[in-house]
PDB file of N, CA and C in Angstrom:
ATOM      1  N   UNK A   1       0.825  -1.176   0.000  1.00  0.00           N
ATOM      2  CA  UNK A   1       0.000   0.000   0.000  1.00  0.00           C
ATOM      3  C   UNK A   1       0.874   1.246   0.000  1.00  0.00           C
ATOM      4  N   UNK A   2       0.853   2.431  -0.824  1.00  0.00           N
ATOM      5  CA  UNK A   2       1.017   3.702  -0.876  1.00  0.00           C
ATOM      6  C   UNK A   2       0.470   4.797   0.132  1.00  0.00           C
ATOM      7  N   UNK A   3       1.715   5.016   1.206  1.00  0.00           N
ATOM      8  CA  UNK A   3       1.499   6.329   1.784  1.00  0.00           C
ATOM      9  C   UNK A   3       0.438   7.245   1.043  1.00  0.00           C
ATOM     10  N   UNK A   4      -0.603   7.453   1.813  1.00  0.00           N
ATOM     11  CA  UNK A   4      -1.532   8.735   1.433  1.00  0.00           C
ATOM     12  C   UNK A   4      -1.294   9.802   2.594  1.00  0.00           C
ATOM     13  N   UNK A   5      -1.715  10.573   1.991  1.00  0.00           N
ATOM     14  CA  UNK A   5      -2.107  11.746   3.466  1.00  0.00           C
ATOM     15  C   UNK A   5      -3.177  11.870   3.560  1.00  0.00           C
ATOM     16  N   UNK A   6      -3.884  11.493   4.483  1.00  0.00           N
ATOM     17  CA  UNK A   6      -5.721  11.772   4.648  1.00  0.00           C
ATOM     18  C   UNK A   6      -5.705  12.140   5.599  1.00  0.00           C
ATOM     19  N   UNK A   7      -6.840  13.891   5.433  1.00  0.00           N
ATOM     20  CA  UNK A   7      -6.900  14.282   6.454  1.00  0.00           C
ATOM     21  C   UNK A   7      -7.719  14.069   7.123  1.00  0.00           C
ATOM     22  N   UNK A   8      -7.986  13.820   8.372  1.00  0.00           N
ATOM     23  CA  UNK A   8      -8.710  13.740   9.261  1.00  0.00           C
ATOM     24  C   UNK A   8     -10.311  15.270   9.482  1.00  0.00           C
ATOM     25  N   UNK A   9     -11.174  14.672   9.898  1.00  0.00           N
ATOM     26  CA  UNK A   9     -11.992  15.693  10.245  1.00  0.00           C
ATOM     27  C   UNK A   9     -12.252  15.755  12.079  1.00  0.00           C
ATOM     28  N   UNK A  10     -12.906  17.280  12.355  1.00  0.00           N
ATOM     29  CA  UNK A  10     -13.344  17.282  13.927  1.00  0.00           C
ATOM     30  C   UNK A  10     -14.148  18.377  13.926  1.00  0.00           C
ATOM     31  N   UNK A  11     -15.272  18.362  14.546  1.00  0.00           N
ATOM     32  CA  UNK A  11     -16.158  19.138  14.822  1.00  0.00           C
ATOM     33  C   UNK A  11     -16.135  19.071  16.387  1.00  0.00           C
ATOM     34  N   UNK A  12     -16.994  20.189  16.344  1.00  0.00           N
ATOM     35  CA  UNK A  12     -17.469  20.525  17.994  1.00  0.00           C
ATOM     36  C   UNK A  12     -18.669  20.852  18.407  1.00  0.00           C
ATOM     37  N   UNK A  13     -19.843  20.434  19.159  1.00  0.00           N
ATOM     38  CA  UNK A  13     -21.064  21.399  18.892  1.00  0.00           C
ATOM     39  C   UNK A  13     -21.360  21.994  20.655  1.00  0.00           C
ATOM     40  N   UNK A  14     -21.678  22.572  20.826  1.00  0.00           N
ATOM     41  CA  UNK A  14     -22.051  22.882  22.101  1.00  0.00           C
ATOM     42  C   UNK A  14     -23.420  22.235  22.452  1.00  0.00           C
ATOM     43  N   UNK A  15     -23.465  21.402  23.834  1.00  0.00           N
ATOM     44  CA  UNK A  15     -24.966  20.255  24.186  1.00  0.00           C
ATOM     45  C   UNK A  15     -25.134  20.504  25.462  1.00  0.00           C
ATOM     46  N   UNK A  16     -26.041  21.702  25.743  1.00  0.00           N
ATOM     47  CA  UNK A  16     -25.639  22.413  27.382  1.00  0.00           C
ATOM     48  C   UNK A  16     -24.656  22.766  27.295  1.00  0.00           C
ATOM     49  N   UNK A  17     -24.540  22.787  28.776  1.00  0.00           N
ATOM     50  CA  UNK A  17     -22.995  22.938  29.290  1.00  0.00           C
ATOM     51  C   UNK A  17     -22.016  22.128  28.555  1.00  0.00           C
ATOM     52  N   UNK A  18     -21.868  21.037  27.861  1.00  0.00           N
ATOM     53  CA  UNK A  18     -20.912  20.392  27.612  1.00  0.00           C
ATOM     54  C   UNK A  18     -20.586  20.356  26.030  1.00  0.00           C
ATOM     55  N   UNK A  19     -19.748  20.182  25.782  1.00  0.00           N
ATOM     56  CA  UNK A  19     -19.017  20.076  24.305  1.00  0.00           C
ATOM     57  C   UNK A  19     -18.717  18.717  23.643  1.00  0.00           C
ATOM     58  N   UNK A  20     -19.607  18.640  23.165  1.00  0.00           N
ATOM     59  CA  UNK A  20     -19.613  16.989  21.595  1.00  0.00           C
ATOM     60  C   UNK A  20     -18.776  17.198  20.820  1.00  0.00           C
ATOM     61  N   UNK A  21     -17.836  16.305  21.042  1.00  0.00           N
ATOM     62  CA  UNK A  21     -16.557  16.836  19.891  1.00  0.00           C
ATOM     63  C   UNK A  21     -16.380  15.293  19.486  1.00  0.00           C
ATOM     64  N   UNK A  22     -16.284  15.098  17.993  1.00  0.00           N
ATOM     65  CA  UNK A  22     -16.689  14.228  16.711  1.00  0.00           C
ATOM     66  C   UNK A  22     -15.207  14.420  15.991  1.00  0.00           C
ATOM     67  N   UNK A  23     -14.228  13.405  16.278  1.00  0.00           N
ATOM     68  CA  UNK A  23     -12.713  13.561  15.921  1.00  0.00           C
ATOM     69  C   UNK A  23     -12.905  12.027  14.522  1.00  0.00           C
ATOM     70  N   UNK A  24     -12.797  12.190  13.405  1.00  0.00           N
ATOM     71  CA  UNK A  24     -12.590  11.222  12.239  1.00  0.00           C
ATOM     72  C   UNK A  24     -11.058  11.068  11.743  1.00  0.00           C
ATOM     73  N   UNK A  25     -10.614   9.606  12.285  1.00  0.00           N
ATOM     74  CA  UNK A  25      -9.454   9.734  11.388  1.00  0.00           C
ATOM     75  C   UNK A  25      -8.827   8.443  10.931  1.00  0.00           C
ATOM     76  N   UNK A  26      -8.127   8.622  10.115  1.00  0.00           N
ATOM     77  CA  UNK A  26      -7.714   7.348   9.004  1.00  0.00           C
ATOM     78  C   UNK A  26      -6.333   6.983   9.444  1.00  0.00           C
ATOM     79  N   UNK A  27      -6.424   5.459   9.967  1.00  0.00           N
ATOM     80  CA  UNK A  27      -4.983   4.719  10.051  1.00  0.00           C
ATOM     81  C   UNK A  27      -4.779   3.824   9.001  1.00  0.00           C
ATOM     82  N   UNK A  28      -3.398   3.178   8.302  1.00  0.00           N
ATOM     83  CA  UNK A  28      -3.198   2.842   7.163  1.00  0.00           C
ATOM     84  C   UNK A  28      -2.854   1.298   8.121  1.00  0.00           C
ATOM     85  N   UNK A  29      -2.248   1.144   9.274  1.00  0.00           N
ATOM     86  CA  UNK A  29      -1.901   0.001   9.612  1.00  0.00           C
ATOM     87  C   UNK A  29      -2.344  -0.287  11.020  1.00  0.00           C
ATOM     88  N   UNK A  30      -2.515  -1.145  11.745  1.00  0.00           N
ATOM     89  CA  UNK A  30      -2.147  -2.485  11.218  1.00  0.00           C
ATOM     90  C   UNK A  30      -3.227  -3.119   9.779  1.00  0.00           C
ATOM     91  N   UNK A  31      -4.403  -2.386   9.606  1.00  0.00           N
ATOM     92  CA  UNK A  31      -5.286  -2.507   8.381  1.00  0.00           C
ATOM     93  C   UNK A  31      -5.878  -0.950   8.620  1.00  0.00           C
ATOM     94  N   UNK A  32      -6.093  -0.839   7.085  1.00  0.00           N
ATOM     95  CA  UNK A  32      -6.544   0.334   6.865  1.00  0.00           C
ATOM     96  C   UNK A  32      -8.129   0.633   7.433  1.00  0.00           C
ATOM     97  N   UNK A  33      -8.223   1.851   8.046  1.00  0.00           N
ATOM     98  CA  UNK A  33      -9.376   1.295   8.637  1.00  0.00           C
ATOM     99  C   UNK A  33      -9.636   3.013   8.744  1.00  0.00           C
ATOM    100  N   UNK A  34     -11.077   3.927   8.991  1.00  0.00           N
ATOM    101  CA  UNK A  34     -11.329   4.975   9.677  1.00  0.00           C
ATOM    102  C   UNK A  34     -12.226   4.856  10.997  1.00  0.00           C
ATOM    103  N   UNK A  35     -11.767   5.846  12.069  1.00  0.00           N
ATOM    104  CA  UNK A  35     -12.209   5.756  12.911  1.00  0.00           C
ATOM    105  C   UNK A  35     -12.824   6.911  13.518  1.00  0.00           C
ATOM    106  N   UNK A  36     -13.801   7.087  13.834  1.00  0.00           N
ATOM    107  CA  UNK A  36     -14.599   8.103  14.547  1.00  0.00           C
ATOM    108  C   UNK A  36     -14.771   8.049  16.368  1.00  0.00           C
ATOM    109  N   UNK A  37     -14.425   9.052  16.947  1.00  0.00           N
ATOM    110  CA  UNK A  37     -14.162   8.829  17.948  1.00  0.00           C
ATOM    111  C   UNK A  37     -15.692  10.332  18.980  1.00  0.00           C
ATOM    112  N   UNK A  38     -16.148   9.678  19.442  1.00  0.00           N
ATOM    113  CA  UNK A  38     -16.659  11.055  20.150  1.00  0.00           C
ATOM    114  C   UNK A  38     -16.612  11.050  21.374  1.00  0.00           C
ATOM    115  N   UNK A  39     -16.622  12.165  21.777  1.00  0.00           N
ATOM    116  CA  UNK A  39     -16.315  13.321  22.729  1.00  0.00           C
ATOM    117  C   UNK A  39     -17.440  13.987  23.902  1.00  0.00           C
ATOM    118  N   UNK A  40     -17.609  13.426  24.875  1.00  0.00           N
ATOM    119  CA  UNK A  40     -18.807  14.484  25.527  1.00  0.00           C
ATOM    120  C   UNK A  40     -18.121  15.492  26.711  1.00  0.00           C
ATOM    121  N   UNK A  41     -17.927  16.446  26.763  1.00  0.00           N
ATOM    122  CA  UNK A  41     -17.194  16.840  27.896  1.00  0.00           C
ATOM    123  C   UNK A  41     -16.417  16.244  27.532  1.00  0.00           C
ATOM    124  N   UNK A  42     -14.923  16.105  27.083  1.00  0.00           N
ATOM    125  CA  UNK A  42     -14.145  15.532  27.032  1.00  0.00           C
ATOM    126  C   UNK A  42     -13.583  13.998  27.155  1.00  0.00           C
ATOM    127  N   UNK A  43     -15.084  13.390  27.764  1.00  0.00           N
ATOM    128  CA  UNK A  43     -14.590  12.120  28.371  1.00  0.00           C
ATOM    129  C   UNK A  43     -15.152  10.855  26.688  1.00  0.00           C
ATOM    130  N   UNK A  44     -14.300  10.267  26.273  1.00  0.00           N
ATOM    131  CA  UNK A  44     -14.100   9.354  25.435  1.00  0.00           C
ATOM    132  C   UNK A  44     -16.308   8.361  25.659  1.00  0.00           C
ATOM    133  N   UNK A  45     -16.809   8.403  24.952  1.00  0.00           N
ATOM    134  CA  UNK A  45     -18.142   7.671  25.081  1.00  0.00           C
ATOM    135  C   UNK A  45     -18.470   7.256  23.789  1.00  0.00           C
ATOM    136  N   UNK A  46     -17.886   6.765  22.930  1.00  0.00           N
ATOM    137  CA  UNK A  46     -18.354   5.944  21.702  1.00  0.00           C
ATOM    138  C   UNK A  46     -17.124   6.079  20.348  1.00  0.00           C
ATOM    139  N   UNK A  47     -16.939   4.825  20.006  1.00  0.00           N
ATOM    140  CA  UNK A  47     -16.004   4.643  18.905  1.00  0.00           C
ATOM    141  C   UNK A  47     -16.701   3.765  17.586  1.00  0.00           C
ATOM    142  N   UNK A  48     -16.493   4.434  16.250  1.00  0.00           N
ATOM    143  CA  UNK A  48     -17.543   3.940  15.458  1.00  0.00           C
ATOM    144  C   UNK A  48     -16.071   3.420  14.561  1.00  0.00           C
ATOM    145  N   UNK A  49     -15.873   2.533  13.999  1.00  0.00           N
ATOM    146  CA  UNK A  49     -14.741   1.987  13.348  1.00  0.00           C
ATOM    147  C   UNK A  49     -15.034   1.092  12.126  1.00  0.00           C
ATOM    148  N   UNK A  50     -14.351   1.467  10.553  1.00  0.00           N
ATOM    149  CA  UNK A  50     -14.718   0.803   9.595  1.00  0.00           C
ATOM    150  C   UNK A  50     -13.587   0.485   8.793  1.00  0.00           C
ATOM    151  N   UNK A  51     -13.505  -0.659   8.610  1.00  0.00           N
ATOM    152  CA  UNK A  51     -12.162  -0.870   7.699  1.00  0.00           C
ATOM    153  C   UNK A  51     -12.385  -0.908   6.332  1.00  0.00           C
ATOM    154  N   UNK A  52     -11.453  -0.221   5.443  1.00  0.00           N
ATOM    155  CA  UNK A  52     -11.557   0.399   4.068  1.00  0.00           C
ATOM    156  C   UNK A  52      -9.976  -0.240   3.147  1.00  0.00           C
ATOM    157  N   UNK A  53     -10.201  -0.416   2.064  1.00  0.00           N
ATOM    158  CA  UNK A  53      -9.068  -0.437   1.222  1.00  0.00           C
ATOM    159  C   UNK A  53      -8.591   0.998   0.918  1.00  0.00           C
ATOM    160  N   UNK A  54      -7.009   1.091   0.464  1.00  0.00           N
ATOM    161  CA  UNK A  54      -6.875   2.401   0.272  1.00  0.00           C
ATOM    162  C   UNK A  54      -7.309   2.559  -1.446  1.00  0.00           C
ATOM    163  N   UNK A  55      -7.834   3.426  -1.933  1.00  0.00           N
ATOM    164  CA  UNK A  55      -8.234   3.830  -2.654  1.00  0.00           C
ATOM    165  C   UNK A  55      -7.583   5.348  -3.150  1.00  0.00           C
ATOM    166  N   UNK A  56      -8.155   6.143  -4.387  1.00  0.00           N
ATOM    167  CA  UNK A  56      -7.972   7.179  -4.657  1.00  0.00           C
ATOM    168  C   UNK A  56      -9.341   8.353  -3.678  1.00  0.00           C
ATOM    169  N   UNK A  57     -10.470   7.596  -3.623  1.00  0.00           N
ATOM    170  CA  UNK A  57     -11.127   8.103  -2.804  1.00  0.00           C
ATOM    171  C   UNK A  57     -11.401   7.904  -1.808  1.00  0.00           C
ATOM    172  N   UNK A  58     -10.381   7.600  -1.256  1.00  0.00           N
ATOM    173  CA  UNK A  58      -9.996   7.397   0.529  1.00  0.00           C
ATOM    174  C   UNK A  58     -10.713   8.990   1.115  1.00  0.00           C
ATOM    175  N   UNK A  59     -10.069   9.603   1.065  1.00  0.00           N
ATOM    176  CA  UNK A  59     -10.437  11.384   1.533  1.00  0.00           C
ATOM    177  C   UNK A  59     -11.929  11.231   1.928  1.00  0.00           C
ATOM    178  N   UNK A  60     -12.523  10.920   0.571  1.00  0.00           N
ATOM    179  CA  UNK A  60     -14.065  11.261   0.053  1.00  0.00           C
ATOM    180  C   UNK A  60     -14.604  10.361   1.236  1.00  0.00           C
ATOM    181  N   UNK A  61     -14.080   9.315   1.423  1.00  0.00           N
ATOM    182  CA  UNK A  61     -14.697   8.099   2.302  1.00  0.00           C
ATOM    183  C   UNK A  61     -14.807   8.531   3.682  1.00  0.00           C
ATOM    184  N   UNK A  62     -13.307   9.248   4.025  1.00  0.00           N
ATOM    185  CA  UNK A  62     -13.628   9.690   5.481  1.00  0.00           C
ATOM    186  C   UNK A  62     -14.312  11.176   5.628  1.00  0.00           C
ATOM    187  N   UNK A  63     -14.382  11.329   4.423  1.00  0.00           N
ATOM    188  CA  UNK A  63     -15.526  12.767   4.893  1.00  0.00           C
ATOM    189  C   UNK A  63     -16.785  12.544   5.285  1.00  0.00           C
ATOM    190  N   UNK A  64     -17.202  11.664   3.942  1.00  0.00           N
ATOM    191  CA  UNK A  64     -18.495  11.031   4.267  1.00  0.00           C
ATOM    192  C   UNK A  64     -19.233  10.091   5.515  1.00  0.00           C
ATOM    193  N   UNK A  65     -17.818   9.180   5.823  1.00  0.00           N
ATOM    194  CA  UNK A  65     -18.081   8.466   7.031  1.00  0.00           C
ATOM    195  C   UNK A  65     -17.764   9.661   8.349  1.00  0.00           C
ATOM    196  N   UNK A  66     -17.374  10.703   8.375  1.00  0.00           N
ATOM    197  CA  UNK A  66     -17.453  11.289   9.209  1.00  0.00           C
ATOM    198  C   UNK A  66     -19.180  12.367   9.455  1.00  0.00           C
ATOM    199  N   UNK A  67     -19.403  12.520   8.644  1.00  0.00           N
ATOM    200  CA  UNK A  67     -20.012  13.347   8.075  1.00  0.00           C
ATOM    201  C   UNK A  67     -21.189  12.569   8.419  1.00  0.00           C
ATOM    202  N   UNK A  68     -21.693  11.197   8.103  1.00  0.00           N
ATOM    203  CA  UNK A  68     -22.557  10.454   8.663  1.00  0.00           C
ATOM    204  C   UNK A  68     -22.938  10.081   9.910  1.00  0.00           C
ATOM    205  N   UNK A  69     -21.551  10.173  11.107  1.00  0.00           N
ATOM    206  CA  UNK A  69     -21.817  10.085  12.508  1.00  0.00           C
ATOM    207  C   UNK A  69     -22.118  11.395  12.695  1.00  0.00           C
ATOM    208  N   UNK A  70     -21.965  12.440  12.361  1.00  0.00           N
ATOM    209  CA  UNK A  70     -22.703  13.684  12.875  1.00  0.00           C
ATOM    210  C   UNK A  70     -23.485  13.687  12.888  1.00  0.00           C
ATOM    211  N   UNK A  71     -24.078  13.854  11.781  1.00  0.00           N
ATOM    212  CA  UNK A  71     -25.883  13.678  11.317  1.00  0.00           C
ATOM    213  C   UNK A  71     -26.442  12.680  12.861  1.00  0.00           C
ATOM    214  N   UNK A  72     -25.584  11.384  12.634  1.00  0.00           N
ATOM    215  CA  UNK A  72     -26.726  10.328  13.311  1.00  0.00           C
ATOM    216  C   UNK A  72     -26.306  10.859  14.601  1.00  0.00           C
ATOM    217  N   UNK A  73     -25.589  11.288  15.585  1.00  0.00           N
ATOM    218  CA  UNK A  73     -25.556  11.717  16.780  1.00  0.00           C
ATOM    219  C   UNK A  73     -26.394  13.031  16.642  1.00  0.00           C
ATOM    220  N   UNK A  74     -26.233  13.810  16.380  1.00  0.00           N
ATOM    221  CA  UNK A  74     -27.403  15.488  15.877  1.00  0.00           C
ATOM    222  C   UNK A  74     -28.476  14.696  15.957  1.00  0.00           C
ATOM    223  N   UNK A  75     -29.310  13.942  15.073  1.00  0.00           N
ATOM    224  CA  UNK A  75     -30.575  13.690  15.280  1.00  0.00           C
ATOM    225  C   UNK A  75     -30.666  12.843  16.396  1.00  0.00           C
ATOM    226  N   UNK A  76     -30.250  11.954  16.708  1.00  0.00           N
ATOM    227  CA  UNK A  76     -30.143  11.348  17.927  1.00  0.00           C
ATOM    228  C   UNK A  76     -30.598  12.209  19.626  1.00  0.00           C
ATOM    229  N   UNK A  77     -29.594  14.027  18.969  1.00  0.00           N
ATOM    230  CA  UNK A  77     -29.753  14.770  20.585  1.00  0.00           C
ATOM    231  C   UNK A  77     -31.344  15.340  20.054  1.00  0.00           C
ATOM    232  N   UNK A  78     -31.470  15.545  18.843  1.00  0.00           N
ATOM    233  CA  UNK A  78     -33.115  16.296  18.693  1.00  0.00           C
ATOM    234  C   UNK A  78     -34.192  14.937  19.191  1.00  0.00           C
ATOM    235  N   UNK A  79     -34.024  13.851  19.233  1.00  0.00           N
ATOM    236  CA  UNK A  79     -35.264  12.821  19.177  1.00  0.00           C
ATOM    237  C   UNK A  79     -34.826  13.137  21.090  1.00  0.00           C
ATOM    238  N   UNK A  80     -33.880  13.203  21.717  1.00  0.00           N
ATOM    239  CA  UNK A  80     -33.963  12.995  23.420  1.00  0.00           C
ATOM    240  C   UNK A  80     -34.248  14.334  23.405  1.00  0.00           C
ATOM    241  N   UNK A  81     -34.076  15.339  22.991  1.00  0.00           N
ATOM    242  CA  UNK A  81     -34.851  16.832  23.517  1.00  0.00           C
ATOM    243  C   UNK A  81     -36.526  17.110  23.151  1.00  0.00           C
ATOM    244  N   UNK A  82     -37.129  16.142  21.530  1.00  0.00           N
ATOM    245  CA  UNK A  82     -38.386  16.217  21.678  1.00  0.00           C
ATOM    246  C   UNK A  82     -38.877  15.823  22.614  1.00  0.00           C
ATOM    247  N   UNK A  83     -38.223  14.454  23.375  1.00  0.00           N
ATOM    248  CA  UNK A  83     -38.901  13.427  23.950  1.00  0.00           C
ATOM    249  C   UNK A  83     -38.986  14.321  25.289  1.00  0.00           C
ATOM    250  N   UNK A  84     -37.866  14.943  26.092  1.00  0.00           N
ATOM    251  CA  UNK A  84     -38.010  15.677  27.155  1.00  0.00           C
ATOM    252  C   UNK A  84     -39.111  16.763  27.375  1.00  0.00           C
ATOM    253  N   UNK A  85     -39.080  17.078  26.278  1.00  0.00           N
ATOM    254  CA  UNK A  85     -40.217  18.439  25.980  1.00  0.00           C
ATOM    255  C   UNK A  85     -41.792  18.286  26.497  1.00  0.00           C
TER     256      UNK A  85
END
């Protein structure tokens, strides 16, 4: 496999008081794989992990797979705030 550089993505959203931070990033070994990591208050609470071949649209893959745990955590906090309501 060919060294790529893929960059990683991270968001942040503010949830109350506390900060959801959504870190995406691509390791080439021991298998190529992306990993999404989130963040509540700082403390580590869910790892979403998918193993990928490297490709030319590696990039595209971890945008999208990043880009997809947002969404599903975001709607996730709107369905527990209707429900509180």
């Amino acid at each position: 496999m060919s060294e790529q550089q893929i960059n990683g993505r991270l968001d942040a959203f503010d949830v109350g008081d506390k900060k959801l931070t959504v870190q995406t990033e691509f390791f080439p070994r021991p298998n190529a794989r992306i990993e999404t990591k989130v963040y509540l208050g700082g403390a580590l609470k869910k790892v979403y992990a998918e193993d990928v071949a490297e490709d030319d649209g590696l990039q595209q893959r971890v945008n999208l797979f990043h880009q997809a745990k947002v969404e599903e955590i975001m709607n996730g906090l709107r369905q527990r705030k209707q429900q509180q309501a």
